[in-house]
PDB file of N, CA and C in Angstrom:
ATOM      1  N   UNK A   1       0.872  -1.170   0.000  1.00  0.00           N
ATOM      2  CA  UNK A   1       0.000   0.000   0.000  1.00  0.00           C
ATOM      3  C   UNK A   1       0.909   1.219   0.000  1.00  0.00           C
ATOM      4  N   UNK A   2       1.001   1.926  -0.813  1.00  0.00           N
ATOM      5  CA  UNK A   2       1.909   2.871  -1.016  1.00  0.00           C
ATOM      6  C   UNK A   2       1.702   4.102  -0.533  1.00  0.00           C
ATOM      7  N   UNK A   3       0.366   4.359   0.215  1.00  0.00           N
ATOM      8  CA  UNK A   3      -0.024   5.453   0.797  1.00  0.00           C
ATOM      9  C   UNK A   3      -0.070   5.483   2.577  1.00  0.00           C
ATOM     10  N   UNK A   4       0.389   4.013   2.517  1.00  0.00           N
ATOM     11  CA  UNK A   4       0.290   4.102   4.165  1.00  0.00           C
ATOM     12  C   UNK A   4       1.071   4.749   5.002  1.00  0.00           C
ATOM     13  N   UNK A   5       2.139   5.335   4.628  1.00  0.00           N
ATOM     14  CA  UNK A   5       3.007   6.123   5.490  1.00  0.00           C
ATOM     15  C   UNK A   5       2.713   7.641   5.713  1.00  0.00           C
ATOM     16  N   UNK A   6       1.694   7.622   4.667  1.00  0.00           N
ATOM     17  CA  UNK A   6       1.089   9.337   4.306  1.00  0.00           C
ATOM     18  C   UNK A   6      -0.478   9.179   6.517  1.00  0.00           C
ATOM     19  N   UNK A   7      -0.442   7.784   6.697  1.00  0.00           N
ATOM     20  CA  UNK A   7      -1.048   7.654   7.909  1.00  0.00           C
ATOM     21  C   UNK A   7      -0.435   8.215   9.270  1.00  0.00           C
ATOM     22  N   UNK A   8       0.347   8.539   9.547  1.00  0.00           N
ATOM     23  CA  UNK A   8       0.996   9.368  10.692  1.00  0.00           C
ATOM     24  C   UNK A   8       1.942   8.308  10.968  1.00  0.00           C
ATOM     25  N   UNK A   9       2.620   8.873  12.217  1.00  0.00           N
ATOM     26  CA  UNK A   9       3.961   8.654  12.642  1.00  0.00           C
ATOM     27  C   UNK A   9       3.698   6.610  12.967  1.00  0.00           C
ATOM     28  N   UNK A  10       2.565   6.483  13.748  1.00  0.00           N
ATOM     29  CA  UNK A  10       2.535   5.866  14.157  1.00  0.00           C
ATOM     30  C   UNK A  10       1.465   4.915  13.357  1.00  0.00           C
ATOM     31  N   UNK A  11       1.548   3.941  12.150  1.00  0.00           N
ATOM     32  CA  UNK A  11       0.359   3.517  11.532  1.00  0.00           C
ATOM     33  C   UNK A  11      -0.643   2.440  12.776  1.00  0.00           C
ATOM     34  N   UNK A  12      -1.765   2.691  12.280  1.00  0.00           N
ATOM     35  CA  UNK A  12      -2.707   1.715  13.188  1.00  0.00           C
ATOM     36  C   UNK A  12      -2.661   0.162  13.013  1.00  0.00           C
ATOM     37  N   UNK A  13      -2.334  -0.527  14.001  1.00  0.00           N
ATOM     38  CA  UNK A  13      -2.003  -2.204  13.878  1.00  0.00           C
ATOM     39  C   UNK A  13      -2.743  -2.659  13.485  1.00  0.00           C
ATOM     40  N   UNK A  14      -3.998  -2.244  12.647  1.00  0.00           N
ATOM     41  CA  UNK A  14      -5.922  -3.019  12.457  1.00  0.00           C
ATOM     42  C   UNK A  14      -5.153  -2.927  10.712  1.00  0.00           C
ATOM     43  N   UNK A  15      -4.496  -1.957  10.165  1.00  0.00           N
ATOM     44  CA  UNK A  15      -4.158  -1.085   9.209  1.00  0.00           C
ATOM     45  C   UNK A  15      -3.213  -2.510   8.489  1.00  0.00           C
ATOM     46  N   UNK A  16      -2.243  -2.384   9.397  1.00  0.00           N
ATOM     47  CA  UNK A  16      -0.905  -3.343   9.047  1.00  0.00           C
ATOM     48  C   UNK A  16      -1.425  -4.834   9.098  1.00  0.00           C
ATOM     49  N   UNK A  17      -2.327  -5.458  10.206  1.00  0.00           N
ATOM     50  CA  UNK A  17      -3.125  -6.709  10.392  1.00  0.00           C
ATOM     51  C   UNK A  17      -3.731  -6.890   8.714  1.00  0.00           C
ATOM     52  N   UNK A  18      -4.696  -5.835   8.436  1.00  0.00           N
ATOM     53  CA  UNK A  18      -5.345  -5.986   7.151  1.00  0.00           C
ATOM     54  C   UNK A  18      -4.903  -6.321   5.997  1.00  0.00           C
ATOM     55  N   UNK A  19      -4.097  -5.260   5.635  1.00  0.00           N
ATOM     56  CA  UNK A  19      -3.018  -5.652   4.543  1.00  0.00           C
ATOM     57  C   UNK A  19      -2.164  -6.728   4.591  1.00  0.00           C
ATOM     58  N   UNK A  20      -1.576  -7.830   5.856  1.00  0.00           N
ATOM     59  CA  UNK A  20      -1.050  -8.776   5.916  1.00  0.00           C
ATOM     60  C   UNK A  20      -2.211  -9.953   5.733  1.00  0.00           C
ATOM     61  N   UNK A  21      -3.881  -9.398   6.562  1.00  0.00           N
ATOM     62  CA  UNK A  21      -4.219 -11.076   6.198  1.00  0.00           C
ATOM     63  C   UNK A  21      -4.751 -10.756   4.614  1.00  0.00           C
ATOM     64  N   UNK A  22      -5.136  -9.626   3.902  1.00  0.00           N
ATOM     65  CA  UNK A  22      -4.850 -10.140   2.826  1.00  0.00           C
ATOM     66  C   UNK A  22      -3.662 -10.400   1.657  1.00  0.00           C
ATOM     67  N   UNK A  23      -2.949 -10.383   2.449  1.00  0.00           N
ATOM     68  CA  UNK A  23      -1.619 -11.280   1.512  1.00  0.00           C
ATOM     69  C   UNK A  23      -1.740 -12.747   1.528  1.00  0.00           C
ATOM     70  N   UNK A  24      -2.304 -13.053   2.726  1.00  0.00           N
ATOM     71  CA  UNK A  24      -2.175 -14.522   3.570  1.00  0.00           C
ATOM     72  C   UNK A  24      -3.680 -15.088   2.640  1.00  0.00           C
ATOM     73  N   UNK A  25      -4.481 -13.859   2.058  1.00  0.00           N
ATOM     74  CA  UNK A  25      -5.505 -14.611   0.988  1.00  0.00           C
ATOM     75  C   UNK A  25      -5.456 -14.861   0.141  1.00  0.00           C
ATOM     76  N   UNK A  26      -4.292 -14.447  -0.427  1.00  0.00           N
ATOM     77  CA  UNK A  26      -3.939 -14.470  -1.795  1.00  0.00           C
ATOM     78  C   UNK A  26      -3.720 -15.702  -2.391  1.00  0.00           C
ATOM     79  N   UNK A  27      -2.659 -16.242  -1.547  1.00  0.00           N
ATOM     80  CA  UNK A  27      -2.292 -18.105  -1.207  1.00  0.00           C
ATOM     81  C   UNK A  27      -2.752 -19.012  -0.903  1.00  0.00           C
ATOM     82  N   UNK A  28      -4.167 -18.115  -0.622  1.00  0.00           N
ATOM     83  CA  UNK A  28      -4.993 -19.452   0.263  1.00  0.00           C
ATOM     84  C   UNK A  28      -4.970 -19.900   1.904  1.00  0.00           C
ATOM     85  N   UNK A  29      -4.410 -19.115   2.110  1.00  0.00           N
ATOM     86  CA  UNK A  29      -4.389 -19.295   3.929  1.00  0.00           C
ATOM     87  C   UNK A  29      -5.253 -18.606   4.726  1.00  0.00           C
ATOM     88  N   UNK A  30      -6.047 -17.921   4.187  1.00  0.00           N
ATOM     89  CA  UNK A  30      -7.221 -16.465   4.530  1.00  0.00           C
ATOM     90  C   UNK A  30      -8.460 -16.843   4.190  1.00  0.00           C
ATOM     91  N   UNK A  31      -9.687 -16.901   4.633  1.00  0.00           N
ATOM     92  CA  UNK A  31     -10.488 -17.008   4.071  1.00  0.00           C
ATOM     93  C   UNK A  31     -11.631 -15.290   3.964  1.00  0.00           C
ATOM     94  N   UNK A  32     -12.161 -15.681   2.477  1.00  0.00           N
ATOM     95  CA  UNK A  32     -12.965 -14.242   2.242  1.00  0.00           C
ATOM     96  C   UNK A  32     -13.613 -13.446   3.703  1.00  0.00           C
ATOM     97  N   UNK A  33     -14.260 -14.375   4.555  1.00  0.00           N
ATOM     98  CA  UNK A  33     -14.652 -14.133   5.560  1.00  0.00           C
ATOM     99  C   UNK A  33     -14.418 -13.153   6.515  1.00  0.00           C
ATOM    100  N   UNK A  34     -12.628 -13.467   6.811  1.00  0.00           N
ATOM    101  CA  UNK A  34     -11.410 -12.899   7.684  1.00  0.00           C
ATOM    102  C   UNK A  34     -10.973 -11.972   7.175  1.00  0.00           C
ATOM    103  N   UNK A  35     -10.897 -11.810   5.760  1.00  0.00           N
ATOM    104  CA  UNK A  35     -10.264 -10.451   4.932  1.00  0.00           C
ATOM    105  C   UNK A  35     -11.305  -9.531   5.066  1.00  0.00           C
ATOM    106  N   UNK A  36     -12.701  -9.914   5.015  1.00  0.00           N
ATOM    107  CA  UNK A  36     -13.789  -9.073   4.726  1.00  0.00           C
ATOM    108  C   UNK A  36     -14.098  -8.102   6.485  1.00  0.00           C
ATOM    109  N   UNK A  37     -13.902  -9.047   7.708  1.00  0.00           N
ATOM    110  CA  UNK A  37     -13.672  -8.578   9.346  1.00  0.00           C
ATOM    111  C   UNK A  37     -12.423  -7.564   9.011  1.00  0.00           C
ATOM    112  N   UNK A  38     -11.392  -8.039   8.796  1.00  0.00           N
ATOM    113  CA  UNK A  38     -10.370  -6.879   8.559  1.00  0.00           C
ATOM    114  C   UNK A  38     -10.360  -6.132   7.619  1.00  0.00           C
ATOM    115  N   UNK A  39     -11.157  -5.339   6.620  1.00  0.00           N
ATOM    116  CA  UNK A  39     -11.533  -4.817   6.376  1.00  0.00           C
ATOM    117  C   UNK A  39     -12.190  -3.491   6.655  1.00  0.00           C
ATOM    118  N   UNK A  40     -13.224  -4.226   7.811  1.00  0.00           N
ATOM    119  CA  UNK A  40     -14.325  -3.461   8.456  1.00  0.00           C
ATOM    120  C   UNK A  40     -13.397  -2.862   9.814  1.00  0.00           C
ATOM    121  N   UNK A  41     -12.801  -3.619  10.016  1.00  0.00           N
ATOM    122  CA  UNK A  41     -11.384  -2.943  11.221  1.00  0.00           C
ATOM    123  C   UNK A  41     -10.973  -1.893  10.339  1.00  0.00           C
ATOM    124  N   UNK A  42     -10.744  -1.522   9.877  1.00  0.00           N
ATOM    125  CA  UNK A  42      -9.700  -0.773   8.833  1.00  0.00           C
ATOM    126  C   UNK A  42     -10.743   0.363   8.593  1.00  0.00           C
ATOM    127  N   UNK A  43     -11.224   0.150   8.068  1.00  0.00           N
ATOM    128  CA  UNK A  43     -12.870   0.913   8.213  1.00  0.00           C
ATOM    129  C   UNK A  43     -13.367   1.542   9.183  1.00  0.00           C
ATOM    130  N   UNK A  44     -13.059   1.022  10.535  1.00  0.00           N
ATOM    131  CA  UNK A  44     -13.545   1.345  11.993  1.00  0.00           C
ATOM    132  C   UNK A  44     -12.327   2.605  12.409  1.00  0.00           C
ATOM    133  N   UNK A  45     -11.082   2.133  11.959  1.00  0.00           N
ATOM    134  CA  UNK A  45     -10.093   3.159  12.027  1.00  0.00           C
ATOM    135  C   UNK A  45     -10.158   4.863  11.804  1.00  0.00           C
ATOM    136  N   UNK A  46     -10.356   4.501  10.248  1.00  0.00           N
ATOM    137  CA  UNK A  46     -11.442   5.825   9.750  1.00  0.00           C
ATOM    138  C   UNK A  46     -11.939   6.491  10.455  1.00  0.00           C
ATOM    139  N   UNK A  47     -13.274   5.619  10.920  1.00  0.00           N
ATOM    140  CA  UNK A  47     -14.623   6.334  11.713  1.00  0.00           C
ATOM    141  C   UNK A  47     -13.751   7.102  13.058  1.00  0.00           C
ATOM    142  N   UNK A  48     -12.916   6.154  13.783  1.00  0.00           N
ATOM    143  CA  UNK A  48     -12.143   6.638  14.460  1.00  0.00           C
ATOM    144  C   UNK A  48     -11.710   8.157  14.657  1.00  0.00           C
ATOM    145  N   UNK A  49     -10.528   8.022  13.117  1.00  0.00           N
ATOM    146  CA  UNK A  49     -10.034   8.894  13.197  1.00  0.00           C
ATOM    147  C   UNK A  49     -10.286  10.389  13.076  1.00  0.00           C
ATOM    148  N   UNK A  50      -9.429  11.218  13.565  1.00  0.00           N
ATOM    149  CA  UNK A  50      -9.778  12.967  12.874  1.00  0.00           C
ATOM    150  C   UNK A  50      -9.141  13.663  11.791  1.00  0.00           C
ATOM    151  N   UNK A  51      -7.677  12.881  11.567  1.00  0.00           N
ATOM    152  CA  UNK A  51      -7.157  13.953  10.777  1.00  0.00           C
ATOM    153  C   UNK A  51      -7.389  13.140   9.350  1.00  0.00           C
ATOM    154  N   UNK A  52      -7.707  14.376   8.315  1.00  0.00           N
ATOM    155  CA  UNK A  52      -8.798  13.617   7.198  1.00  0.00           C
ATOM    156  C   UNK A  52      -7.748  13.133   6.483  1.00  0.00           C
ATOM    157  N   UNK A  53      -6.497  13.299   6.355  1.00  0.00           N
ATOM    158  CA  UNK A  53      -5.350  12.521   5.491  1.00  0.00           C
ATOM    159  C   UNK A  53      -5.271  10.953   5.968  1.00  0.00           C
ATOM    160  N   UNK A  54      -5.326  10.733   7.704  1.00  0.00           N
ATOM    161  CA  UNK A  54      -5.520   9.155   8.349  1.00  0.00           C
ATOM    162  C   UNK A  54      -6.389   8.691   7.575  1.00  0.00           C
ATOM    163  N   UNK A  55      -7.768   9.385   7.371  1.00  0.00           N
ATOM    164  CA  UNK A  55      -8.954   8.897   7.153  1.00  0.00           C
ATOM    165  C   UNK A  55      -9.238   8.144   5.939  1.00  0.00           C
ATOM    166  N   UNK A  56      -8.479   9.124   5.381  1.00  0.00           N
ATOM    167  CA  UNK A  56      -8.646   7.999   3.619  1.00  0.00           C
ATOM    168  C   UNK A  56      -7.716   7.580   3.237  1.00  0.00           C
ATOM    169  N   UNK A  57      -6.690   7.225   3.870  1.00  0.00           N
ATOM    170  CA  UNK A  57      -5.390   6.030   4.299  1.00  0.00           C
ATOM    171  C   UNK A  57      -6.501   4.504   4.817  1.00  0.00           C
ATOM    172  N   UNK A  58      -6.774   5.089   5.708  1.00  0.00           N
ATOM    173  CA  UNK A  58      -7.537   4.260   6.233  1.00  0.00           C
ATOM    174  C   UNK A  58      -8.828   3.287   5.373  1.00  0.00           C
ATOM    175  N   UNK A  59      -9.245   4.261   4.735  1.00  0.00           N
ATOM    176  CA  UNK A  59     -10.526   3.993   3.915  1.00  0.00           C
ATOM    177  C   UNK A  59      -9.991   2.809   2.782  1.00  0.00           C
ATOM    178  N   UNK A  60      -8.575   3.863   2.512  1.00  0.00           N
ATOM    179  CA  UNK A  60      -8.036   3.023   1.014  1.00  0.00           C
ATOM    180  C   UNK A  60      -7.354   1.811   1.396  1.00  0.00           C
ATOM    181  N   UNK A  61      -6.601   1.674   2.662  1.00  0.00           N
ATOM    182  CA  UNK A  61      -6.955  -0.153   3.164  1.00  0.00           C
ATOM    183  C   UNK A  61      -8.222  -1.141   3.148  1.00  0.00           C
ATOM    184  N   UNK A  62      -9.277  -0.344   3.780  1.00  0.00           N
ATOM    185  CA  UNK A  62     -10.143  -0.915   3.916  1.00  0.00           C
ATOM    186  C   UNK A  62     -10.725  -1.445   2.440  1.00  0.00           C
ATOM    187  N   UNK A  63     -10.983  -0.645   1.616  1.00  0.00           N
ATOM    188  CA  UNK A  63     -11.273  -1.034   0.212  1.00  0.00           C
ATOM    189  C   UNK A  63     -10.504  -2.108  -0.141  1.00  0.00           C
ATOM    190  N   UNK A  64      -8.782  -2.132  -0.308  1.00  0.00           N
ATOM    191  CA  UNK A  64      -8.207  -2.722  -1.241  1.00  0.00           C
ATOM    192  C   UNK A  64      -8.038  -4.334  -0.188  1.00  0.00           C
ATOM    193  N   UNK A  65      -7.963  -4.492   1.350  1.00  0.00           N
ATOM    194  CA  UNK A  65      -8.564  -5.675   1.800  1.00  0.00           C
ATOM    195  C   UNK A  65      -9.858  -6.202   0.920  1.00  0.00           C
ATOM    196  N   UNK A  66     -10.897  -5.629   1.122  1.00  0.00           N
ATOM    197  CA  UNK A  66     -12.288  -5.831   0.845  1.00  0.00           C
ATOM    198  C   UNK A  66     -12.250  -6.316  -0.641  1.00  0.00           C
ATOM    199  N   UNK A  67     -11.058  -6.180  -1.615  1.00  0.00           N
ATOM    200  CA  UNK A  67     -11.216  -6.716  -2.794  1.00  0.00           C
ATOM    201  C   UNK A  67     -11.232  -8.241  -2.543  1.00  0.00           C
ATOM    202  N   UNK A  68     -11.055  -8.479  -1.745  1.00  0.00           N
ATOM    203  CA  UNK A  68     -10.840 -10.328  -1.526  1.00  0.00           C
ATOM    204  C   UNK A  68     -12.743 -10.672  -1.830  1.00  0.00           C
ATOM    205  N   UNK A  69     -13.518  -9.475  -1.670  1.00  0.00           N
ATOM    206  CA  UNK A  69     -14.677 -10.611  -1.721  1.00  0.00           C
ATOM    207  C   UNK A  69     -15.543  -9.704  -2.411  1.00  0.00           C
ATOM    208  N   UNK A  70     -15.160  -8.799  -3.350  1.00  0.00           N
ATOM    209  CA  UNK A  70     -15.514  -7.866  -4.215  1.00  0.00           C
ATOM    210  C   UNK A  70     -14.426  -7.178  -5.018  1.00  0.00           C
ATOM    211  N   UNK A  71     -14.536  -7.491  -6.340  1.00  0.00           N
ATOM    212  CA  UNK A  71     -13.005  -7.201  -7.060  1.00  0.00           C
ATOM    213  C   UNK A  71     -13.207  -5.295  -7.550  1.00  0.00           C
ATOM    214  N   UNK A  72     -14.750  -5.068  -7.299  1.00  0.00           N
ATOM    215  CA  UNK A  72     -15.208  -3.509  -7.434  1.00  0.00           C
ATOM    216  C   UNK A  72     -14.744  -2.796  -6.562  1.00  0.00           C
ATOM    217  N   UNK A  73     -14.498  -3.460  -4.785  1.00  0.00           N
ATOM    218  CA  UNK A  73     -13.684  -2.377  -4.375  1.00  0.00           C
ATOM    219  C   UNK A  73     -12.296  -1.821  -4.461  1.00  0.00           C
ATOM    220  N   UNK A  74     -11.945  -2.284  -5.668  1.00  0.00           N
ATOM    221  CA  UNK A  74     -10.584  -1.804  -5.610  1.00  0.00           C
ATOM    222  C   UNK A  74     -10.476  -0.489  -6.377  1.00  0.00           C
ATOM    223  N   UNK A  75     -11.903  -0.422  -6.978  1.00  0.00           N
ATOM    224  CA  UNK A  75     -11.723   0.800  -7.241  1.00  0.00           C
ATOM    225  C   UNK A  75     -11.677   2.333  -6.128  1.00  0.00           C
ATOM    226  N   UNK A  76     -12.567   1.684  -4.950  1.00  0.00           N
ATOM    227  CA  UNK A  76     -12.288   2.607  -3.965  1.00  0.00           C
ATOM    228  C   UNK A  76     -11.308   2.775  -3.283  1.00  0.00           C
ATOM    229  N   UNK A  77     -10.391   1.452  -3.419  1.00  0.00           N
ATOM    230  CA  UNK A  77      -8.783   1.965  -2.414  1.00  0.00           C
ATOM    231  C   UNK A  77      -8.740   3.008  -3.431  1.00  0.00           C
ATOM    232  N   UNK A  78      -8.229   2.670  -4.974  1.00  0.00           N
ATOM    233  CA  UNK A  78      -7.643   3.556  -5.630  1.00  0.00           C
ATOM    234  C   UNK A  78      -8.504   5.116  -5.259  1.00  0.00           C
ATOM    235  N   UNK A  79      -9.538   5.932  -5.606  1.00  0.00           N
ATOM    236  CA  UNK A  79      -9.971   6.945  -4.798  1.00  0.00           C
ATOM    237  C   UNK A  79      -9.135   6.858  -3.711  1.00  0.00           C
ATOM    238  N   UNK A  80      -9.709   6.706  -2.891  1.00  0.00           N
ATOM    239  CA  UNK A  80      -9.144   6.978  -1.497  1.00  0.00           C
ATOM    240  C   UNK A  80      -7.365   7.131  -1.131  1.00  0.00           C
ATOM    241  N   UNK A  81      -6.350   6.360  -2.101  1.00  0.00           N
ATOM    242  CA  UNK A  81      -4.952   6.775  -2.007  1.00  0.00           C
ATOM    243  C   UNK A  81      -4.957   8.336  -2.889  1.00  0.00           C
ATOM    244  N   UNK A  82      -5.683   8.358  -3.903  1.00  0.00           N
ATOM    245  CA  UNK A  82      -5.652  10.054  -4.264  1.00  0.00           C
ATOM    246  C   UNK A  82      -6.240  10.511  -3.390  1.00  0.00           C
ATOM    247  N   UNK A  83      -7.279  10.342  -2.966  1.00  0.00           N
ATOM    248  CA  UNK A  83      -7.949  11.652  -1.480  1.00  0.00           C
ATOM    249  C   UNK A  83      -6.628  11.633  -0.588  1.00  0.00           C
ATOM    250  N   UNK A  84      -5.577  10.573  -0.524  1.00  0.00           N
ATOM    251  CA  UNK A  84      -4.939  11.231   1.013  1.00  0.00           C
ATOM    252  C   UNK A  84      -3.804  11.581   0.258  1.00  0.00           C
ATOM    253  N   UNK A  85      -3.005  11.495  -1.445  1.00  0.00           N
ATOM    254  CA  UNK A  85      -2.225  12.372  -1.372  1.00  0.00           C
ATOM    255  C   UNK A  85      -2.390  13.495  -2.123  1.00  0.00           C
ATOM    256  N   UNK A  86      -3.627  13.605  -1.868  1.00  0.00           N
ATOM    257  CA  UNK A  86      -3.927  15.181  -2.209  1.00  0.00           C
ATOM    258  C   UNK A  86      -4.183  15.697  -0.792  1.00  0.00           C
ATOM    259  N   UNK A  87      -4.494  14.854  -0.156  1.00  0.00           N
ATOM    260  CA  UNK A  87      -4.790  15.787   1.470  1.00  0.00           C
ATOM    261  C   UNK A  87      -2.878  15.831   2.118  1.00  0.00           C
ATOM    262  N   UNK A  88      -2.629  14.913   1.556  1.00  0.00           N
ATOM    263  CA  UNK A  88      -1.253  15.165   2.003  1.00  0.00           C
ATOM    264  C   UNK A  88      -0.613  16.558   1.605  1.00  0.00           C
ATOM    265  N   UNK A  89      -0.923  16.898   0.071  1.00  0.00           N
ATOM    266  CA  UNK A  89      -0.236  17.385  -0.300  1.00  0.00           C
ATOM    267  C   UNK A  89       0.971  16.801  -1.254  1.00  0.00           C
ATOM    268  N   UNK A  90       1.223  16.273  -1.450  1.00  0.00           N
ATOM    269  CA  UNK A  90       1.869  15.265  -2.362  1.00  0.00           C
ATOM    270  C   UNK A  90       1.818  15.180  -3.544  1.00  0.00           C
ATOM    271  N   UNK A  91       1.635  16.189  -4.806  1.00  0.00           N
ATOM    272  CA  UNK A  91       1.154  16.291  -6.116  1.00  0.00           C
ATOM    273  C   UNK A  91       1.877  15.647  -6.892  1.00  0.00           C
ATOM    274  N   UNK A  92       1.440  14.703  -7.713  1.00  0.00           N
ATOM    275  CA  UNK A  92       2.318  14.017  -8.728  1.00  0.00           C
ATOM    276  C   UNK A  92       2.420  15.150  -9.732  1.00  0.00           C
ATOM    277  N   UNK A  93       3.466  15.340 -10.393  1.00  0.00           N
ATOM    278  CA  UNK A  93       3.456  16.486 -11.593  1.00  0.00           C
ATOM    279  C   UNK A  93       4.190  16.069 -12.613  1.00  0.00           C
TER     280      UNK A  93
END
C-alpha cells in the first residue's frame, strides 16, 4: 500500500493486520470471511479517526482488503490513495 506512510507517525495495527491477512488470501491461507472482518477494522479506524489525510489512508486499506470478496472495491482503495495524497499534499506532476 503505497499510501500508508502518508497515515501518521505511528500507523494503526488493524491497518498493518489488514493488509497482511490479505496477503495470507492471496495463497490461500485467509479465508474471504477474515479479509472481509479486517476490512471493516480498517474501516472502523477511519470512523475513528480525525485527521482527514488518516482517514482515507484508512478507507483506502479498507477497500483494497475488501477486494478479496468484491473485485469492485478496488476501485475505492484507488480513490481513497488520491484523497490522502492530495490531502497530504503530495502532487504528482
Amino acid at each position: 500500500m503505497h499510501v500508508l506512510h502518508l497515515f501518521g507517525d505511528e500507523i494503526e495495527e488493524r491497518l498493518i493486520n489488514a493488509l497482511n491477512l490479505v496477503h495470507e488470501w492471496k495463497v490461500g491461507n485467509a479465508s474471504v470471511g477474515e479479509t472481509r472482518n479486517a476490512s471493516l477494522g480498517a474501516i472502523a479506524v477511519a470512523r475513528e479517526s480525525s485527521n482527514p489525510t488518516a482517514i482515507v489512508v484508512a478507507r483506502s486499506v479498507g477497500y483494497a482488503v475488501a477486494t478479496a470478496h468484491m473485485a469492485d472495491h478496488s476501485l475505492g482503495a484507488a480513490l481513497y490513495a488520491l484523497k490522502a495524497i492530495k490531502n497530504a499534499g503530495n502532487f504528482i506532476r
